[in-house]
C-alpha atoms as a PDB file:
ATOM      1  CA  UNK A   1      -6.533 -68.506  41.220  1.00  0.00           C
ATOM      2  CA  UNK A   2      -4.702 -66.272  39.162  1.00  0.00           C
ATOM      3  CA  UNK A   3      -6.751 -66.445  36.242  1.00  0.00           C
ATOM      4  CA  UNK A   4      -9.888 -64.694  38.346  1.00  0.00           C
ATOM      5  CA  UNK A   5      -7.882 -62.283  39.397  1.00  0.00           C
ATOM      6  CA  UNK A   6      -8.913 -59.212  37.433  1.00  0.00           C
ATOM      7  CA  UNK A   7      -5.705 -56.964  35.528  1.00  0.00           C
ATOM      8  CA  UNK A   8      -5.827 -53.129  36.222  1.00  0.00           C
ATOM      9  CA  UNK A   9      -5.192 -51.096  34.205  1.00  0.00           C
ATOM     10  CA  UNK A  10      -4.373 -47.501  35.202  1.00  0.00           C
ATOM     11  CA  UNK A  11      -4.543 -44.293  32.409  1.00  0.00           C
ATOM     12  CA  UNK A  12      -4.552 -40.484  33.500  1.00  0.00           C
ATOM     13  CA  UNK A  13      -5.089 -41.784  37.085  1.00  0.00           C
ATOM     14  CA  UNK A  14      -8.277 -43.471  36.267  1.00  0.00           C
ATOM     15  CA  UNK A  15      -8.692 -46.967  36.824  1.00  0.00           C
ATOM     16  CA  UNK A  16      -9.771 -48.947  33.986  1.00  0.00           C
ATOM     17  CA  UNK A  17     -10.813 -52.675  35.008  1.00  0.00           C
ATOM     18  CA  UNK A  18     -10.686 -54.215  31.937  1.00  0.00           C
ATOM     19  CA  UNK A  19      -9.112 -53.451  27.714  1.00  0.00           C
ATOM     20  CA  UNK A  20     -12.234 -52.963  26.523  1.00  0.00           C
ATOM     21  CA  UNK A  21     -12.989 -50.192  29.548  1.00  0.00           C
ATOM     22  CA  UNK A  22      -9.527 -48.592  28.695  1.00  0.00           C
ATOM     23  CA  UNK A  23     -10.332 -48.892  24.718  1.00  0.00           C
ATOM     24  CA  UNK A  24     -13.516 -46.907  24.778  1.00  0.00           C
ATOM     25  CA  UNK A  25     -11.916 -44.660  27.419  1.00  0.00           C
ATOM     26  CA  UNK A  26      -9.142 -43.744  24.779  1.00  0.00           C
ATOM     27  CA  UNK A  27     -12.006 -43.308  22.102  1.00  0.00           C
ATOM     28  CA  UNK A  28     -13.842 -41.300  24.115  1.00  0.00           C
ATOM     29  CA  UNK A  29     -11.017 -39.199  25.056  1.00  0.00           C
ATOM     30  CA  UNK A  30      -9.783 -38.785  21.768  1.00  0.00           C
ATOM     31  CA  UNK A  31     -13.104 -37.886  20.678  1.00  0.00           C
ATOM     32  CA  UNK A  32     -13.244 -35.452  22.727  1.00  0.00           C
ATOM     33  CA  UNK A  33      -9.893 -33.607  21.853  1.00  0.00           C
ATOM     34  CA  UNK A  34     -11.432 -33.518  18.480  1.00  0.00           C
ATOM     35  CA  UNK A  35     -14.610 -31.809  19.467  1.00  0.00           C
ATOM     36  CA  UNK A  36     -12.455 -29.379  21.137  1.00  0.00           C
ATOM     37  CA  UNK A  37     -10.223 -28.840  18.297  1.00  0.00           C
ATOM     38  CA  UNK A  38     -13.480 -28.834  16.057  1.00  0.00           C
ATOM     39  CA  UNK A  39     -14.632 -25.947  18.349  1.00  0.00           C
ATOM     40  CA  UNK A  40     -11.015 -23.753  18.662  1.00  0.00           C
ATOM     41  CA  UNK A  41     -11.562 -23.779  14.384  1.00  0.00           C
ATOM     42  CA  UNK A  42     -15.039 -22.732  14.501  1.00  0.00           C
ATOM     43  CA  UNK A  43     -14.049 -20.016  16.637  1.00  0.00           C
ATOM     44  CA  UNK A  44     -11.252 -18.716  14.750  1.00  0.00           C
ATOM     45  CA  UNK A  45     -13.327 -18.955  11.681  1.00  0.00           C
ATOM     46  CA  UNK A  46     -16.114 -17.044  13.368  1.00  0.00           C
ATOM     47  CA  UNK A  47     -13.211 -14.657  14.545  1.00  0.00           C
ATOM     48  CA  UNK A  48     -12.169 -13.696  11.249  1.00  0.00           C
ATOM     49  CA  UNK A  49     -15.707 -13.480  10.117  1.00  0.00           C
ATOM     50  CA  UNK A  50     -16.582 -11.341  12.738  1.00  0.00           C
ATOM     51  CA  UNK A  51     -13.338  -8.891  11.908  1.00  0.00           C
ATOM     52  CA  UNK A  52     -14.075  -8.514   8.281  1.00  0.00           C
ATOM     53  CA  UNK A  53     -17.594  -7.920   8.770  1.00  0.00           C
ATOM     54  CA  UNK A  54     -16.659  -5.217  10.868  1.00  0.00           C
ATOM     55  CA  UNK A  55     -13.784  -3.791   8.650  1.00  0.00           C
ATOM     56  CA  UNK A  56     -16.614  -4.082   5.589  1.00  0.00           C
ATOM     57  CA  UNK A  57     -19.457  -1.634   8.030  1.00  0.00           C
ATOM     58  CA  UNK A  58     -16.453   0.428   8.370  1.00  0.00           C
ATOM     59  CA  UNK A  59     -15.763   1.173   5.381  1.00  0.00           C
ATOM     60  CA  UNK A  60     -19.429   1.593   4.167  1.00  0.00           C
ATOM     61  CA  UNK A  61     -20.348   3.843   7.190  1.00  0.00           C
ATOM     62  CA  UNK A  62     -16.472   5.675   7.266  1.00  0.00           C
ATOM     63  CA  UNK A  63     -16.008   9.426   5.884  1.00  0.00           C
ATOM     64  CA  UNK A  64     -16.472   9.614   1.762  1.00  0.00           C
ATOM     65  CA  UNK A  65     -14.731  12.010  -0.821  1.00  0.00           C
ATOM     66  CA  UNK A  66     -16.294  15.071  -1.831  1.00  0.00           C
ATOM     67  CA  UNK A  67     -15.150  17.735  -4.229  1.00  0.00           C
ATOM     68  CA  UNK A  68     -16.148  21.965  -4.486  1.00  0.00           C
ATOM     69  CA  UNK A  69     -14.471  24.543  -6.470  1.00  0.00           C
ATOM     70  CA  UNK A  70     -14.163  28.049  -5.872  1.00  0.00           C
ATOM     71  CA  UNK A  71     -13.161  31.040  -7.015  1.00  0.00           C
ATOM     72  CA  UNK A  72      -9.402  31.950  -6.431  1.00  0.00           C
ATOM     73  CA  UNK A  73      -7.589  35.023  -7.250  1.00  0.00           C
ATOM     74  CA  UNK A  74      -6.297  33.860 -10.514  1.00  0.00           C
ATOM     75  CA  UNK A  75      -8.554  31.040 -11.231  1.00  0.00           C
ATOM     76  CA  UNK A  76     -10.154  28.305  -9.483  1.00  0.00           C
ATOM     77  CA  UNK A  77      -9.746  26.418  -5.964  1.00  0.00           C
ATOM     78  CA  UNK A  78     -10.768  22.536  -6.269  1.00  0.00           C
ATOM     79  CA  UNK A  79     -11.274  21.411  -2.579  1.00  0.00           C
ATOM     80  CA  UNK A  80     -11.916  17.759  -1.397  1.00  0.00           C
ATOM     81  CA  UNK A  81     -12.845  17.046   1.959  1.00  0.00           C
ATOM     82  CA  UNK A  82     -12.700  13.457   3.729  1.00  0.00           C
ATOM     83  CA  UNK A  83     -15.979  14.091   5.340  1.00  0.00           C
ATOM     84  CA  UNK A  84     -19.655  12.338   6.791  1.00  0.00           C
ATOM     85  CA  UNK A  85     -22.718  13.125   8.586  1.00  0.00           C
ATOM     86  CA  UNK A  86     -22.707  11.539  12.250  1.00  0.00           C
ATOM     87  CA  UNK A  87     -25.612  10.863  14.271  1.00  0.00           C
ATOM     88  CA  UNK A  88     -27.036  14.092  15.097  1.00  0.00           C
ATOM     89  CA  UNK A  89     -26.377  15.212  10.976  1.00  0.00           C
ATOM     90  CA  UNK A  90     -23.496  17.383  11.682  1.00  0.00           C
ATOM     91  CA  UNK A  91     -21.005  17.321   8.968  1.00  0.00           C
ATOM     92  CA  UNK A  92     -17.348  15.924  10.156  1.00  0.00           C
ATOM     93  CA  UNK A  93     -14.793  17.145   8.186  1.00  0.00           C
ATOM     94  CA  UNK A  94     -11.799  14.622   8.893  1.00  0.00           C
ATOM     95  CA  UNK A  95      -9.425  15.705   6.070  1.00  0.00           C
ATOM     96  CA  UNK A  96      -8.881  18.508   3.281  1.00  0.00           C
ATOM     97  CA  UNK A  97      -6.639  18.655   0.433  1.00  0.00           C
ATOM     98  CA  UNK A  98      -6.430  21.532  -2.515  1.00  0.00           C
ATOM     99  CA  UNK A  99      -5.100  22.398  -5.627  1.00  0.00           C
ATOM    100  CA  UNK A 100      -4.903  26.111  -7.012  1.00  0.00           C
ATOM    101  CA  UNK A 101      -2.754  28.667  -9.363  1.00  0.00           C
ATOM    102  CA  UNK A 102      -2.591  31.202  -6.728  1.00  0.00           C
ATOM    103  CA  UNK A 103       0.403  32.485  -6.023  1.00  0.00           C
ATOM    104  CA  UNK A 104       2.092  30.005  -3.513  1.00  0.00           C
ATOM    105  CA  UNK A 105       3.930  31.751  -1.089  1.00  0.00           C
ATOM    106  CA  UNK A 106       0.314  34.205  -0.245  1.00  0.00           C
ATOM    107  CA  UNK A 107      -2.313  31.358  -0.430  1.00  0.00           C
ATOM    108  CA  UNK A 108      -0.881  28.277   0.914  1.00  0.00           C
ATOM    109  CA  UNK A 109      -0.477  29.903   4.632  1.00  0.00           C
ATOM    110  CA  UNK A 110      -3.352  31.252   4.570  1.00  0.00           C
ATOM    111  CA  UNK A 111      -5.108  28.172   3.416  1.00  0.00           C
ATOM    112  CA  UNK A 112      -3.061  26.031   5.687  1.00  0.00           C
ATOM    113  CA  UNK A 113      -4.666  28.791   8.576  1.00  0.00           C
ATOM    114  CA  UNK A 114      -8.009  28.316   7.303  1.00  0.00           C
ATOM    115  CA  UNK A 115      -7.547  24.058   7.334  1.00  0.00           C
ATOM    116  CA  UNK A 116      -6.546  24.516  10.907  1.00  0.00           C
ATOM    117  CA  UNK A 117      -9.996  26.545  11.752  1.00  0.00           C
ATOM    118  CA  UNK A 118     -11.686  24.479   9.675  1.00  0.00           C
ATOM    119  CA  UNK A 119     -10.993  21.422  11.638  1.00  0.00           C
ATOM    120  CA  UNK A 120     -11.125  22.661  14.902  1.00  0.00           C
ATOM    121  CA  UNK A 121     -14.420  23.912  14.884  1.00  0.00           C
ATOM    122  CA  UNK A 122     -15.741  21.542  12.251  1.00  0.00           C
ATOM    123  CA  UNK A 123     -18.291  25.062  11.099  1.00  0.00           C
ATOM    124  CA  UNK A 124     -17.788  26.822   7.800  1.00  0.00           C
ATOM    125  CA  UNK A 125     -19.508  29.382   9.335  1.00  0.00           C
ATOM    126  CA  UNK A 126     -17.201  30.560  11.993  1.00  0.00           C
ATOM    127  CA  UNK A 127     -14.088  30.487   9.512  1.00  0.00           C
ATOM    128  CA  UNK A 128     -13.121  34.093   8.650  1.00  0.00           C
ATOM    129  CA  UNK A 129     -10.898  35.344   5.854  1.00  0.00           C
ATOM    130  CA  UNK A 130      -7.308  36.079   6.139  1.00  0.00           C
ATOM    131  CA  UNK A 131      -5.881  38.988   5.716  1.00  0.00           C
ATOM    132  CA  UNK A 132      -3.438  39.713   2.706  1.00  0.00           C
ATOM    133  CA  UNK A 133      -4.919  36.720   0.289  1.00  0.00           C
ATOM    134  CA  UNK A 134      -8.627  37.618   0.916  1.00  0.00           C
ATOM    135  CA  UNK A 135      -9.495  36.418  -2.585  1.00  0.00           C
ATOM    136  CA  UNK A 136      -8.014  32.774  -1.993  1.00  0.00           C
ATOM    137  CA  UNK A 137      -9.028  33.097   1.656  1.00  0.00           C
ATOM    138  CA  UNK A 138     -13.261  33.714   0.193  1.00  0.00           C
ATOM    139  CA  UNK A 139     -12.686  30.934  -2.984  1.00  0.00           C
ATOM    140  CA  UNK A 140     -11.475  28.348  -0.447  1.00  0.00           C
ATOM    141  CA  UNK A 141     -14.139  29.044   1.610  1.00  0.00           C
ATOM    142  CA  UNK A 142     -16.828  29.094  -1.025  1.00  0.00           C
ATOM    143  CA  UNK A 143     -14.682  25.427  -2.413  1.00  0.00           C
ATOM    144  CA  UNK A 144     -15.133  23.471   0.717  1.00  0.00           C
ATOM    145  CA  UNK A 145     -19.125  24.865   0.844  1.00  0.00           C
ATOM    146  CA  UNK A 146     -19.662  23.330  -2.364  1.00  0.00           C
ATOM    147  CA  UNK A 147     -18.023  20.647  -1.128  1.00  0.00           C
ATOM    148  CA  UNK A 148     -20.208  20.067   2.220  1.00  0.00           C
ATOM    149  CA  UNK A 149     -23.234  20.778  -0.118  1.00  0.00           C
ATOM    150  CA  UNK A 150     -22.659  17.518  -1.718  1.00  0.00           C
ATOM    151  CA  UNK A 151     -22.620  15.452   1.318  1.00  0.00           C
ATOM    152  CA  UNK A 152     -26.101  13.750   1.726  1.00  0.00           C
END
């Protein structure tokens, strides 16, 4: 009587009437951790994929170098401007760095003045000279023109 008597077996609260049951059971369960595990590296894979892509557009579509020169008081002004073209075609000017033979102590504050305008209203046009170093004030100006120029 014993020997009909049918053995349960009893896994993750699932009954299992027979080994062979419980054997493909385990398969299939194990299986199926590695389809998930097969899925959590796709997805970091696509993750990083995704990311680089993105850092790659950046780059191509991010603000570019671009170089004028000008006419200081002594001799020239190089400019270059961290700069692009958005949507609409206005130029963004995001950064500006010089180099000139001026004396220091009249052109660099008014230059540093100038960078300040320049940026916050992102217009050549509405950047006026300053007063004292006129001639470095007008050769910046005409620098970062040149510069903008450039920008296709």
């Amino acid at each position: 009587m014993e020997n009909n008597r049918r053995k349960y077996i009893y896994f993750h609260w699932e009954l299992c009437y027979n080994w062979k049951e419980c054997m493909f059971y385990l398969y299939y369960r194990r299986k199926e951790k590695v389809d998930i595990e097969k899925i959590r590296k796709i997805c970091v894979i696509a993750f990083i994929v995704v990311g680089l892509a993105c850092i790659f557009v950046e780059k191509a579509n991010g603000p570019k170098e671009y170089t004028g020169v000008g006419d200081g008081f002594n001799d020239d002004i190089t400019v270059t401007i961290l700069a692009k073209k958005n949507s609409k075609g206005e130029v963004r000017i995001s950064d500006i760095q010089y180099t000139h033979d001026d004396t220091p102590a009249i052109a660099d504050p008014a230059i540093g003045q100038l960078i300040t305008q320049i940026k916050a209203t992102q217009d050549i046009s509405k950047v006026d000279t300053v007063a004292g170093a006129t001639y470095s004030s007008e050769g910046f100006i005409m620098a970062v023109e040149d510069a903008i120029s450039k920008i296709d």
